[in-house]
C-alpha atoms as a PDB file:
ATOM      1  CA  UNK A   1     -25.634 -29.903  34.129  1.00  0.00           C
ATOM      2  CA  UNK A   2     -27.276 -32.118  36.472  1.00  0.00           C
ATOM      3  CA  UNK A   3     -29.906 -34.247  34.880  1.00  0.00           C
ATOM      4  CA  UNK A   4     -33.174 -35.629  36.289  1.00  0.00           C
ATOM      5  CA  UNK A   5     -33.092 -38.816  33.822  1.00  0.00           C
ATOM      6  CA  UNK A   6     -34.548 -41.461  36.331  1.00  0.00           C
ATOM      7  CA  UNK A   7     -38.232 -41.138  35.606  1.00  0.00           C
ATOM      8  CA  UNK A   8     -40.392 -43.409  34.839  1.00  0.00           C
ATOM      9  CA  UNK A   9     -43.549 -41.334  35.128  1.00  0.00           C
ATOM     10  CA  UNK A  10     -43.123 -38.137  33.845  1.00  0.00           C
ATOM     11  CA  UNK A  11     -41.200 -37.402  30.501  1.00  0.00           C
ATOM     12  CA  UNK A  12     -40.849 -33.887  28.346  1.00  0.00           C
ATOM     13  CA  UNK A  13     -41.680 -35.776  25.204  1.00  0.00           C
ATOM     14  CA  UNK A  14     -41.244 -32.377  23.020  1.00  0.00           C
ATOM     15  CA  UNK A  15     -40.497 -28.663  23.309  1.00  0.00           C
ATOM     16  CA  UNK A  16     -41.739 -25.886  20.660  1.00  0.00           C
ATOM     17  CA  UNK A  17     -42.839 -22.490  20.365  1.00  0.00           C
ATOM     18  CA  UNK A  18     -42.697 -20.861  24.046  1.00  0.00           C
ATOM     19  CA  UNK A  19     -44.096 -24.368  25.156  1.00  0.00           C
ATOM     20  CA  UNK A  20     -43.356 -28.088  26.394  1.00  0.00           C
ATOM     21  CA  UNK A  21     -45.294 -31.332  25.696  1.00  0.00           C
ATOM     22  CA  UNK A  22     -45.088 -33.285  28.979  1.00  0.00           C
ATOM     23  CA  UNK A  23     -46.196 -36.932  29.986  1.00  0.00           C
ATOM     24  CA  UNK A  24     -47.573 -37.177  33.471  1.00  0.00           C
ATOM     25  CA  UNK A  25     -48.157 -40.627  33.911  1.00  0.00           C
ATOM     26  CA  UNK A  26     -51.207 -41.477  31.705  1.00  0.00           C
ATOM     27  CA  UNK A  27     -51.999 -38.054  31.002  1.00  0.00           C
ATOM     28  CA  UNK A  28     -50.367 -35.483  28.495  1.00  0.00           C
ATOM     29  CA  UNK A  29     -50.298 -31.626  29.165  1.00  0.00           C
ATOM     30  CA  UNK A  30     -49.008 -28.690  26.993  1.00  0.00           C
ATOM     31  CA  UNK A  31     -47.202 -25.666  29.502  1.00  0.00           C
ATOM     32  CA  UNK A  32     -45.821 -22.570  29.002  1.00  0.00           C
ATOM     33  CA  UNK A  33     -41.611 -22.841  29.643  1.00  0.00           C
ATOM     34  CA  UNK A  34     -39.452 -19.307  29.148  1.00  0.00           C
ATOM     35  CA  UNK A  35     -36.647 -20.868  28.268  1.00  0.00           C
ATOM     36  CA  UNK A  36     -38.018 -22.639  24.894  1.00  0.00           C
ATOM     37  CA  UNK A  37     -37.444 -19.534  22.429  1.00  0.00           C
ATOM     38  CA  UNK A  38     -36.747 -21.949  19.609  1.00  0.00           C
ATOM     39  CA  UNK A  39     -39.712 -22.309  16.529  1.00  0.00           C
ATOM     40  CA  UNK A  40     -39.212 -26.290  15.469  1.00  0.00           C
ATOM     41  CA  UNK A  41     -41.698 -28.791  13.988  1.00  0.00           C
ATOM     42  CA  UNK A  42     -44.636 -30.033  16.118  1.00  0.00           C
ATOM     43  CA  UNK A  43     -44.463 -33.543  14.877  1.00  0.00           C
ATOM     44  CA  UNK A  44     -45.512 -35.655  18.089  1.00  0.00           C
ATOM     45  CA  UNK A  45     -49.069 -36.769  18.089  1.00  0.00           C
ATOM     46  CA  UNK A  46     -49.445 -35.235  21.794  1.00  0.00           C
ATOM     47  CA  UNK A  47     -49.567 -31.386  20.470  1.00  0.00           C
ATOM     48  CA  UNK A  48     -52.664 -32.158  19.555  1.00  0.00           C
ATOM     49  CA  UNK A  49     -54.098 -34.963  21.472  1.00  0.00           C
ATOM     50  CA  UNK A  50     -53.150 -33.297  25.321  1.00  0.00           C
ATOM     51  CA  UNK A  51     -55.500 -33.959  27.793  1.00  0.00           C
ATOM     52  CA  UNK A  52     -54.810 -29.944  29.071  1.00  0.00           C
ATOM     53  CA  UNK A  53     -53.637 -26.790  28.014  1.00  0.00           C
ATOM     54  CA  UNK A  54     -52.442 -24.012  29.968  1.00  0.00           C
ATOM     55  CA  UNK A  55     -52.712 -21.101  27.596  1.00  0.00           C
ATOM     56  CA  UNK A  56     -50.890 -17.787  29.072  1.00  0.00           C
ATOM     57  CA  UNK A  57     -52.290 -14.479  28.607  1.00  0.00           C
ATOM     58  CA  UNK A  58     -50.511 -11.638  26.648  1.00  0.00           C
ATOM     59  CA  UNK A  59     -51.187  -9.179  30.292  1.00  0.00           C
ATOM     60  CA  UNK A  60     -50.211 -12.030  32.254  1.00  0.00           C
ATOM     61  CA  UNK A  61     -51.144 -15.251  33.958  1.00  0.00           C
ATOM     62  CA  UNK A  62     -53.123 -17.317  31.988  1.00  0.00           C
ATOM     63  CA  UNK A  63     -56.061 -20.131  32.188  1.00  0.00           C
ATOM     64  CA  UNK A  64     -56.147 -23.857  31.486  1.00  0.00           C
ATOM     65  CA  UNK A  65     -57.765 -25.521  29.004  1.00  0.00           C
ATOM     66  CA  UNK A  66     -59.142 -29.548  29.980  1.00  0.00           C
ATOM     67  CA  UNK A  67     -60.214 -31.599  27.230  1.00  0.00           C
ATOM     68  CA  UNK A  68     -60.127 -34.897  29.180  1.00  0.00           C
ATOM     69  CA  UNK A  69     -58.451 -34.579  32.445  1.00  0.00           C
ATOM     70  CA  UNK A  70     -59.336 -35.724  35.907  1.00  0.00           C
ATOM     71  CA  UNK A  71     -59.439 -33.319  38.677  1.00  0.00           C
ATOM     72  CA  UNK A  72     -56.419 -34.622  40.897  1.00  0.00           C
ATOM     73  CA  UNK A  73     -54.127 -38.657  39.762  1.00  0.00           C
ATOM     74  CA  UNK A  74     -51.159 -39.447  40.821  1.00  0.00           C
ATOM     75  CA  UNK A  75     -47.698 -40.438  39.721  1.00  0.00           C
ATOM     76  CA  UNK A  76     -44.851 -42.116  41.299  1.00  0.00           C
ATOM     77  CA  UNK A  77     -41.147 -41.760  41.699  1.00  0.00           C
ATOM     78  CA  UNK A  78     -39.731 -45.175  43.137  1.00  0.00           C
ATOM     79  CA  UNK A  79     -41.412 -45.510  46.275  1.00  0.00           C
ATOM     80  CA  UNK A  80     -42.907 -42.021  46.665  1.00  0.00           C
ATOM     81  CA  UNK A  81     -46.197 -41.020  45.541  1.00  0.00           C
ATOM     82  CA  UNK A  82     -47.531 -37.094  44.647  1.00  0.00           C
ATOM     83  CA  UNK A  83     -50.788 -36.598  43.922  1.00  0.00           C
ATOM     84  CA  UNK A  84     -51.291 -33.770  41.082  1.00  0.00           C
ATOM     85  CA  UNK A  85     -53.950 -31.329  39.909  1.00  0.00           C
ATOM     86  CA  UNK A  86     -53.568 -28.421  37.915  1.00  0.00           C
ATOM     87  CA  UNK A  87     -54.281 -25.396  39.948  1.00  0.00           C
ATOM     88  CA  UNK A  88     -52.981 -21.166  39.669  1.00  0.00           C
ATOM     89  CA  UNK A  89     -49.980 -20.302  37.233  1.00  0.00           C
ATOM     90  CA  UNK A  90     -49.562 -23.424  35.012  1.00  0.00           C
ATOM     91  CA  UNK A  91     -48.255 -25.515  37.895  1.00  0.00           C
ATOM     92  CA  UNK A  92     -49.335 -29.386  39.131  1.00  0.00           C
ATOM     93  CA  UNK A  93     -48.230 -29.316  42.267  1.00  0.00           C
ATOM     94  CA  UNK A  94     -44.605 -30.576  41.697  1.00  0.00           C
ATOM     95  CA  UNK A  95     -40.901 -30.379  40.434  1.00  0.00           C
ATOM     96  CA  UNK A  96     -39.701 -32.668  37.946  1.00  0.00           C
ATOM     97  CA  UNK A  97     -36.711 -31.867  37.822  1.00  0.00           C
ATOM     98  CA  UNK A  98     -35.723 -31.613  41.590  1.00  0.00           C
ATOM     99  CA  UNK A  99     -35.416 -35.469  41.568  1.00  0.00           C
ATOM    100  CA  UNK A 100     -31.549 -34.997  40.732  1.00  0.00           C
ATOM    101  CA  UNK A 101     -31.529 -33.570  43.931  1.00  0.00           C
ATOM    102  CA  UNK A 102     -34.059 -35.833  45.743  1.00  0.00           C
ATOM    103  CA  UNK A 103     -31.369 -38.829  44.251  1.00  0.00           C
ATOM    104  CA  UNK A 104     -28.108 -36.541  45.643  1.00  0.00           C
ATOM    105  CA  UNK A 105     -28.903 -36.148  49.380  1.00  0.00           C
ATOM    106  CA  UNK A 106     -30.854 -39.394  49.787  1.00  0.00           C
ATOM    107  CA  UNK A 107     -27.965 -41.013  48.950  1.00  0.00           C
ATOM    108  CA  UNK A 108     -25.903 -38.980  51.850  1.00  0.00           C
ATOM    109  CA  UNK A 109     -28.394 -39.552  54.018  1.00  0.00           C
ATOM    110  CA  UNK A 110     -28.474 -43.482  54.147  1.00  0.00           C
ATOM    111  CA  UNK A 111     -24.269 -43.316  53.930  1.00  0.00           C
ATOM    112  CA  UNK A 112     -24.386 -41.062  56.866  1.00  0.00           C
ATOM    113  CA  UNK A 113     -24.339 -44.137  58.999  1.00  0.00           C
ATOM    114  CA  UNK A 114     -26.143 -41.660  61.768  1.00  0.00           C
ATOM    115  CA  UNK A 115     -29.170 -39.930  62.461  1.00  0.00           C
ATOM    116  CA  UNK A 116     -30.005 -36.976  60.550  1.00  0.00           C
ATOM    117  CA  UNK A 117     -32.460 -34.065  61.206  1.00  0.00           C
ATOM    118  CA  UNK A 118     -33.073 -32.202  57.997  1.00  0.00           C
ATOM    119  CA  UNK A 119     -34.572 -28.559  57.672  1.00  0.00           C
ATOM    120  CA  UNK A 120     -36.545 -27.844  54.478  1.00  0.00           C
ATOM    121  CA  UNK A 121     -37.722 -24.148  53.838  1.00  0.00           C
ATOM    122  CA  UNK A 122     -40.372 -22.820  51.176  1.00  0.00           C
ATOM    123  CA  UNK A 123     -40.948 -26.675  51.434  1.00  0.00           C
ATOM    124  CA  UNK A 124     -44.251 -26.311  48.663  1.00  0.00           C
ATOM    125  CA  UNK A 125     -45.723 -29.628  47.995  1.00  0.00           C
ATOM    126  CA  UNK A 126     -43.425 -32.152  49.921  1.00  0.00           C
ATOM    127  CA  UNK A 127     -40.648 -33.807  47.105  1.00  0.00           C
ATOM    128  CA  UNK A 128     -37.892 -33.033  49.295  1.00  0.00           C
ATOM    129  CA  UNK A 129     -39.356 -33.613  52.740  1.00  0.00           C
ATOM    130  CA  UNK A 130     -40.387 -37.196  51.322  1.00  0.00           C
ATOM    131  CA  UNK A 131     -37.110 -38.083  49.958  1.00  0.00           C
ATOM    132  CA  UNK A 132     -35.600 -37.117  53.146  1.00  0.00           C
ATOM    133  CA  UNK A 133     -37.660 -39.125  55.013  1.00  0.00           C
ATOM    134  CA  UNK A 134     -37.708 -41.812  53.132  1.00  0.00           C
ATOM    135  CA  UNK A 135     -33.943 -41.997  53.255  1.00  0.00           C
ATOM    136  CA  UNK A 136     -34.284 -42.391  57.081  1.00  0.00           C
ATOM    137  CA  UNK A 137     -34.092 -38.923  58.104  1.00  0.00           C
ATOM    138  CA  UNK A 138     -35.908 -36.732  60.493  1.00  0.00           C
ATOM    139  CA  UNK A 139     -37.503 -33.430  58.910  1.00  0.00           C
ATOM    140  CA  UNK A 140     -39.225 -30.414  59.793  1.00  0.00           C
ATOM    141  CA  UNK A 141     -41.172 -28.821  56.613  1.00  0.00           C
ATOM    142  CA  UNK A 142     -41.747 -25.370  56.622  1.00  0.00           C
ATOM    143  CA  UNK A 143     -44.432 -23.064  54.278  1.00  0.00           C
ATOM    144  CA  UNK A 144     -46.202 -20.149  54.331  1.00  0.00           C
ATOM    145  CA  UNK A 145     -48.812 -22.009  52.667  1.00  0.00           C
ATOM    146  CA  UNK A 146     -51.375 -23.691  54.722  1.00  0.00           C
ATOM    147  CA  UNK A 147     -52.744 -25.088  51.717  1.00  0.00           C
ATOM    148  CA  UNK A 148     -49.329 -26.031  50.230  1.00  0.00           C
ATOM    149  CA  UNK A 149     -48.630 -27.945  54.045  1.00  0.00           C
ATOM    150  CA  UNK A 150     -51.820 -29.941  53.559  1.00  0.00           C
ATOM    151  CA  UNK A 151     -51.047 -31.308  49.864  1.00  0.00           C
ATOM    152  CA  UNK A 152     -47.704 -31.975  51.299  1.00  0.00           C
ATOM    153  CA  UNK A 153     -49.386 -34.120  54.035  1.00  0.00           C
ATOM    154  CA  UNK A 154     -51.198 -36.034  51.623  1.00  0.00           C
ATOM    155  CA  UNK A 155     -48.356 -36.855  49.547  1.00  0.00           C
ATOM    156  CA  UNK A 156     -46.545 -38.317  52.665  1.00  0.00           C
ATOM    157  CA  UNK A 157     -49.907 -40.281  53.306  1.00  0.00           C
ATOM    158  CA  UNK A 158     -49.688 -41.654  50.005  1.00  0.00           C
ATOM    159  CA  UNK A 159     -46.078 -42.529  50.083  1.00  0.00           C
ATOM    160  CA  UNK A 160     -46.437 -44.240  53.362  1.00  0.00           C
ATOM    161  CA  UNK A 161     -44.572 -41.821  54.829  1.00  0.00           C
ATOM    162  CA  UNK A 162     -47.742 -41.230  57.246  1.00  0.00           C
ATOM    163  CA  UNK A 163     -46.401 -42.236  60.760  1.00  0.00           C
ATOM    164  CA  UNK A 164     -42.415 -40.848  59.258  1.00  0.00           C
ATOM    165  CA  UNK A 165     -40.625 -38.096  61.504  1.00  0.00           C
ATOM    166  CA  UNK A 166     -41.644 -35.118  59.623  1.00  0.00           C
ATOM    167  CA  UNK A 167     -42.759 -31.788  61.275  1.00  0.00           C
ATOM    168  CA  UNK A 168     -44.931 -29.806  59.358  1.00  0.00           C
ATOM    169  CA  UNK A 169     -44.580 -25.969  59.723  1.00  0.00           C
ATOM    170  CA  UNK A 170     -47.032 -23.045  58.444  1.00  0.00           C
ATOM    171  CA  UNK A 171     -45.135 -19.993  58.779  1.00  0.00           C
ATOM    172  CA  UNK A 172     -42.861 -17.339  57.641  1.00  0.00           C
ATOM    173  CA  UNK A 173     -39.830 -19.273  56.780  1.00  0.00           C
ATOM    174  CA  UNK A 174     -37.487 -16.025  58.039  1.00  0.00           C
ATOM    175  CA  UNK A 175     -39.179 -16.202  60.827  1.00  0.00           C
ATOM    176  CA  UNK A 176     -39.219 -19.667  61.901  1.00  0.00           C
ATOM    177  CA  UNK A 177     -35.402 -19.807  61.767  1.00  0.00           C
ATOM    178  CA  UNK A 178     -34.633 -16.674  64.081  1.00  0.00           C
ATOM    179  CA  UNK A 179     -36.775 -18.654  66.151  1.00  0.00           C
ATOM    180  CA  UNK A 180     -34.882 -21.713  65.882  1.00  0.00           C
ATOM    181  CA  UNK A 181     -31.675 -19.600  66.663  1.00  0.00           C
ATOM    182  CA  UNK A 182     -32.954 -18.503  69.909  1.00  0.00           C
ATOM    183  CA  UNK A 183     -34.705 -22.143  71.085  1.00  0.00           C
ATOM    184  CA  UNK A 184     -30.867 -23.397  70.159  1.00  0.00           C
ATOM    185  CA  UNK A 185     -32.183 -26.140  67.799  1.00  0.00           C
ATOM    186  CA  UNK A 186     -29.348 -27.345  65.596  1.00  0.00           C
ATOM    187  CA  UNK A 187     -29.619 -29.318  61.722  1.00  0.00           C
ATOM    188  CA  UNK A 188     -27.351 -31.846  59.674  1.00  0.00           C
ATOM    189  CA  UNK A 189     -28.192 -30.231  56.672  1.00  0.00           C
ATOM    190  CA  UNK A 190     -30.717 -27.596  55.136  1.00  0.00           C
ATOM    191  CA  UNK A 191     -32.663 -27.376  51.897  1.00  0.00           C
ATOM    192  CA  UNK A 192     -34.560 -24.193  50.558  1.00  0.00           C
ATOM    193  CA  UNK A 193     -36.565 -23.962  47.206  1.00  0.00           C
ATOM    194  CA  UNK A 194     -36.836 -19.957  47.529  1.00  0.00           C
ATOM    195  CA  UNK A 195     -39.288 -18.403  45.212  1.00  0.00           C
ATOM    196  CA  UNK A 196     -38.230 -14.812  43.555  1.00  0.00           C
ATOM    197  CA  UNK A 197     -40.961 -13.074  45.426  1.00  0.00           C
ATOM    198  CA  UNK A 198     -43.596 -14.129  47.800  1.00  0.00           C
ATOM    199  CA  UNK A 199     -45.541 -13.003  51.167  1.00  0.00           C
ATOM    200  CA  UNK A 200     -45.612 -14.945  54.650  1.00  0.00           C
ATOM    201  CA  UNK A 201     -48.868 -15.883  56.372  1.00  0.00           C
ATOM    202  CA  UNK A 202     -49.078 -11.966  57.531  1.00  0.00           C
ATOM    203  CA  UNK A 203     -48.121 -10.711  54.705  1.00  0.00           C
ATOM    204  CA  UNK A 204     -44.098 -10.920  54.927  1.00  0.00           C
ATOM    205  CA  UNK A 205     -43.031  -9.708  51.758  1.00  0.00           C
ATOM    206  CA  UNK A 206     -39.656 -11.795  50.325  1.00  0.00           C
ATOM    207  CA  UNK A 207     -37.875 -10.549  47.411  1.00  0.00           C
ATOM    208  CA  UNK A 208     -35.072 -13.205  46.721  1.00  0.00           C
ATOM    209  CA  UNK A 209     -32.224 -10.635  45.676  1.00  0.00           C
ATOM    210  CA  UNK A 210     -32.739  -8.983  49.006  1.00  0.00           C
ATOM    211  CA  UNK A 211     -33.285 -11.816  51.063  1.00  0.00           C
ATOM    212  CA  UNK A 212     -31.601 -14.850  50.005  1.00  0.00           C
ATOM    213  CA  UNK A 213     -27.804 -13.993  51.612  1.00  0.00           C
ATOM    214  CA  UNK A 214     -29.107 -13.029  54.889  1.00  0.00           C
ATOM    215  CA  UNK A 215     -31.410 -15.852  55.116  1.00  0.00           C
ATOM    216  CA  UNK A 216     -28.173 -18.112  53.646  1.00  0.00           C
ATOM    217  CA  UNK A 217     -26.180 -16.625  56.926  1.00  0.00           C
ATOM    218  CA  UNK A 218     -28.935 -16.869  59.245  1.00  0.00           C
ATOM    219  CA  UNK A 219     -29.077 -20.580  58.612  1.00  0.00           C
ATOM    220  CA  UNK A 220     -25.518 -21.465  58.685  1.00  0.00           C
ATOM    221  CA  UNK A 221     -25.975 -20.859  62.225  1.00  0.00           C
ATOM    222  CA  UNK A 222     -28.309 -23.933  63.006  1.00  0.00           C
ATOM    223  CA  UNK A 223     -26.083 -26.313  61.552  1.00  0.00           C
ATOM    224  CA  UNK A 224     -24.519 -29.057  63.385  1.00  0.00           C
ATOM    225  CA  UNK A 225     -20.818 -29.285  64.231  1.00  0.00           C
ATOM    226  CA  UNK A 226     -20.472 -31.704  61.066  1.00  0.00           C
ATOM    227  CA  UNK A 227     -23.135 -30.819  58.951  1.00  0.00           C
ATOM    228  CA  UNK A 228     -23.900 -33.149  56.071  1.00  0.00           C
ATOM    229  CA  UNK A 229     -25.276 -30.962  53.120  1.00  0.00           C
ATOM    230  CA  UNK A 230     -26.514 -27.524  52.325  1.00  0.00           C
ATOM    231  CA  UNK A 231     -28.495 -27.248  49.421  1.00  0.00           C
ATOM    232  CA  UNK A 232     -30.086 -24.299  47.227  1.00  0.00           C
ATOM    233  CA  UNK A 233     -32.173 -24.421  44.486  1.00  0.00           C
ATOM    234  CA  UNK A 234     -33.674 -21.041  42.478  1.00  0.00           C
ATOM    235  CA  UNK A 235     -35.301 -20.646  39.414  1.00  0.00           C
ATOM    236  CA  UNK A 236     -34.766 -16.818  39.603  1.00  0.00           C
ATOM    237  CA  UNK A 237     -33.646 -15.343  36.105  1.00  0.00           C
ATOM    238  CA  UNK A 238     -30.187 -13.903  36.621  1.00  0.00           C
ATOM    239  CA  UNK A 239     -29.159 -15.784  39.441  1.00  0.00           C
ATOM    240  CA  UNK A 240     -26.771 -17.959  37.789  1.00  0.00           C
ATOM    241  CA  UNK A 241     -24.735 -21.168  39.516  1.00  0.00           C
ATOM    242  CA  UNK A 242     -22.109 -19.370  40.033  1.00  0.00           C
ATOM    243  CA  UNK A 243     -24.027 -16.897  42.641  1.00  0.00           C
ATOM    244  CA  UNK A 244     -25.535 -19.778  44.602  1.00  0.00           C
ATOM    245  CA  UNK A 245     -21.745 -21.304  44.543  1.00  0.00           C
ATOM    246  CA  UNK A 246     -20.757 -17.880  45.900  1.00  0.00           C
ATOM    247  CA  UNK A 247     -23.146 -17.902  48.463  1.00  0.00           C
ATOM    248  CA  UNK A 248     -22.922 -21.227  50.113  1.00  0.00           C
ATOM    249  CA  UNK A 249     -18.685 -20.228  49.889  1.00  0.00           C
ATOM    250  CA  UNK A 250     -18.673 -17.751  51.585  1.00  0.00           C
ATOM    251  CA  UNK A 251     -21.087 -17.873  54.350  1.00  0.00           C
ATOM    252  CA  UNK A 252     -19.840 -21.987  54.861  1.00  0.00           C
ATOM    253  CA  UNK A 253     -16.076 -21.703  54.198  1.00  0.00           C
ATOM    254  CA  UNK A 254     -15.779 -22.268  58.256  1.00  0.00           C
ATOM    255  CA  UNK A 255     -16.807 -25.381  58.014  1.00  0.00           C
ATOM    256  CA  UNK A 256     -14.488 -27.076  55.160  1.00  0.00           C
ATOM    257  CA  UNK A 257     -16.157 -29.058  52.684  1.00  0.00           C
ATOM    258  CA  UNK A 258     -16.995 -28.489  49.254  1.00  0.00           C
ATOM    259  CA  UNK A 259     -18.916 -26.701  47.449  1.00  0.00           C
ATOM    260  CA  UNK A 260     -20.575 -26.906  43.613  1.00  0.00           C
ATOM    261  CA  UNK A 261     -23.307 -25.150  41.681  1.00  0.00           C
ATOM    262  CA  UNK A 262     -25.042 -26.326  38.640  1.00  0.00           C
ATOM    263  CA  UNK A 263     -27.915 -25.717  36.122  1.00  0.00           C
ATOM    264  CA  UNK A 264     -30.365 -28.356  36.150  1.00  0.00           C
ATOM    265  CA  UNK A 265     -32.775 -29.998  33.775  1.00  0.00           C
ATOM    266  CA  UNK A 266     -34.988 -32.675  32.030  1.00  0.00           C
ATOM    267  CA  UNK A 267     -34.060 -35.181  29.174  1.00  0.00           C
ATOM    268  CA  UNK A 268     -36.358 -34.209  25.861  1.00  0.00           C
ATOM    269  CA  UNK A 269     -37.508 -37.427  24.268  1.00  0.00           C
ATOM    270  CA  UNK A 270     -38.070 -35.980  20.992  1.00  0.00           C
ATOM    271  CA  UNK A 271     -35.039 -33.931  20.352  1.00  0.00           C
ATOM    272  CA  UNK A 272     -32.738 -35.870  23.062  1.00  0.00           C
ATOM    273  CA  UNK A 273     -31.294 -32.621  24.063  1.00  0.00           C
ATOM    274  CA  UNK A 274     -31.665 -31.426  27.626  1.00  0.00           C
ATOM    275  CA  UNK A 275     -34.277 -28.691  28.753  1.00  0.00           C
ATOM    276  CA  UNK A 276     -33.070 -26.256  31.210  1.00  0.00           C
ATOM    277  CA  UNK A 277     -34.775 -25.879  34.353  1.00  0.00           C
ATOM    278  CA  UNK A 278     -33.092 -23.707  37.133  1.00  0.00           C
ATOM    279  CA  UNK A 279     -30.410 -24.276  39.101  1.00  0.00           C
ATOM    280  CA  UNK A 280     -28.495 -25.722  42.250  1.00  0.00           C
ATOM    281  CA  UNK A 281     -25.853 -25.136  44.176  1.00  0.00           C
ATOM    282  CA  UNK A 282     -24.697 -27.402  46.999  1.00  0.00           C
ATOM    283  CA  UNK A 283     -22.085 -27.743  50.214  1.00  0.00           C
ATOM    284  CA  UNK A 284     -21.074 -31.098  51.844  1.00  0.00           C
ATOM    285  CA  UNK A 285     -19.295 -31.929  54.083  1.00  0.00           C
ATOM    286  CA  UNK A 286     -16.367 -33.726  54.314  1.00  0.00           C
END
């Protein structure tokens, strides 16, 4: 498993009952997670002393719960900044645990020794586009989300990451890369954060069994003539490592390289056993 264990902070202090106890920087929140079927003790003070609770509902969704909370702070992994609110579905407005990644392929980028133009689809918030960027790349950040663009923008603003190459895209992510296929624009190395199912600006509907693979093929074709990396991450039930191994094999084996897949996930302070979170599968180059 690869482990997001370099934060300083955020932290899953505890894990109980259908739900995890999270530090995010000064302020402590109680979420839902799926994967936390196990029923043990609630002995860390935070249970009961969070700052906000996102309660889900038996038909679905759910609402949050602010007992002392502000309406957007910030918190800080090495020189990048994210501002955070709680907003639809539980969420803050980032990843945690897609800094094992960020770490990865910044580290390829500055060893590249070259210039490197980075594509990153279903982009959401900004955490890879900033670590790519702040690694020295050039990146073009695509969303369907107009709203999801913006936050990203103000992330990069608060990173000082304001005046860094970075285009930002609103648009159906499908889309944009047929287009890139025909304008002949070529990438060192692609990321995409897919969600299971989602809709484009006009309503674009992208269900990730059905989509994912051609997508996959459709952007081995705007890579470079030594691509760098190729990375996937999903947090689709059912589609295991192994699948997003098979993927990036068989639609990259042209190209050499290697390729591995792992689940990832988050250090749990109280139990010191590691929280599942999704998983990754990646090609690089040799």
């Amino acid at each position: 498993m690869w482990i997001a264990d370099n934060w300083k902070d955020y932290e899953v202090i505890d894990c109980s009952r259908g739900e995890k106890l999270e530090r995010w920087g000064s302020y402590i929140l109680v979420r839902p997670d799926p994967q936390v079927i196990w029923d043990t003790p609630r002995r860390e003070r935070g249970w009961k002393q969070r700052n906000g609770h996102y309660h889900r509902s038996q038909k679905g969704g759910g609402q949050w719960e602010f007992f002392d909370l502000p309406q957007q702070w910030q918190i800080h992994y090495g020189a990048l900044t994210f501002n955070l609110k709680p907003f639809s579905f539980k969420h803050t407005g980032l990843f945690p645990e897609q800094a094992v990644n960020w770490d990865w392929f910044g580290e390829k980028i500055r060893q590249a020794g070259r210039p490197m133009k980075v594509l990153n689809l279903f982009a959401y918030t900004g955490g890879a586009t900033l670590a790519a960027a702040a690694a020295g790349a050039s990146v073009t950040h695509v969303d369907a989300s107009k709203g999801m663009v913006t936050w990203a923008k103000e992330n990069a603003l608060s990173s000082g990451l304001g005046e860094a190459p970075i285009r930002w895209i609103v648009d159906d992510c499908v889309k944009f890369v047929e287009r890139e296929i025909r304008r002949g624009s070529r990438y060192d190395a692609v990321i995409m954060d897919p969600p299971s199912y989602g809709r484009g600006p006009k309503g674009e509907i992208w269900k990730i069994e059905d989509a994912i693979h051609p997508l996959v093929r459709l952007c081995a074709q705007l890579l470079t003539e030594k691509p760098l990396f190729f990375l996937i991450n999903s947090y689709t039930t059912g589609l295991q490592p192994a699948v997003l191994a098979y993927l990036l094999g068989t639609e990259l084996k042209g190209l050499g390289g290697a390729v591995t897949a792992e689940e990832i996930g988050l250090p749990v302070t109280a139990s010191g056993l590691i929280l599942p979170c999704g998983a990754s599968g990646r090609w690089e180059g040799i």
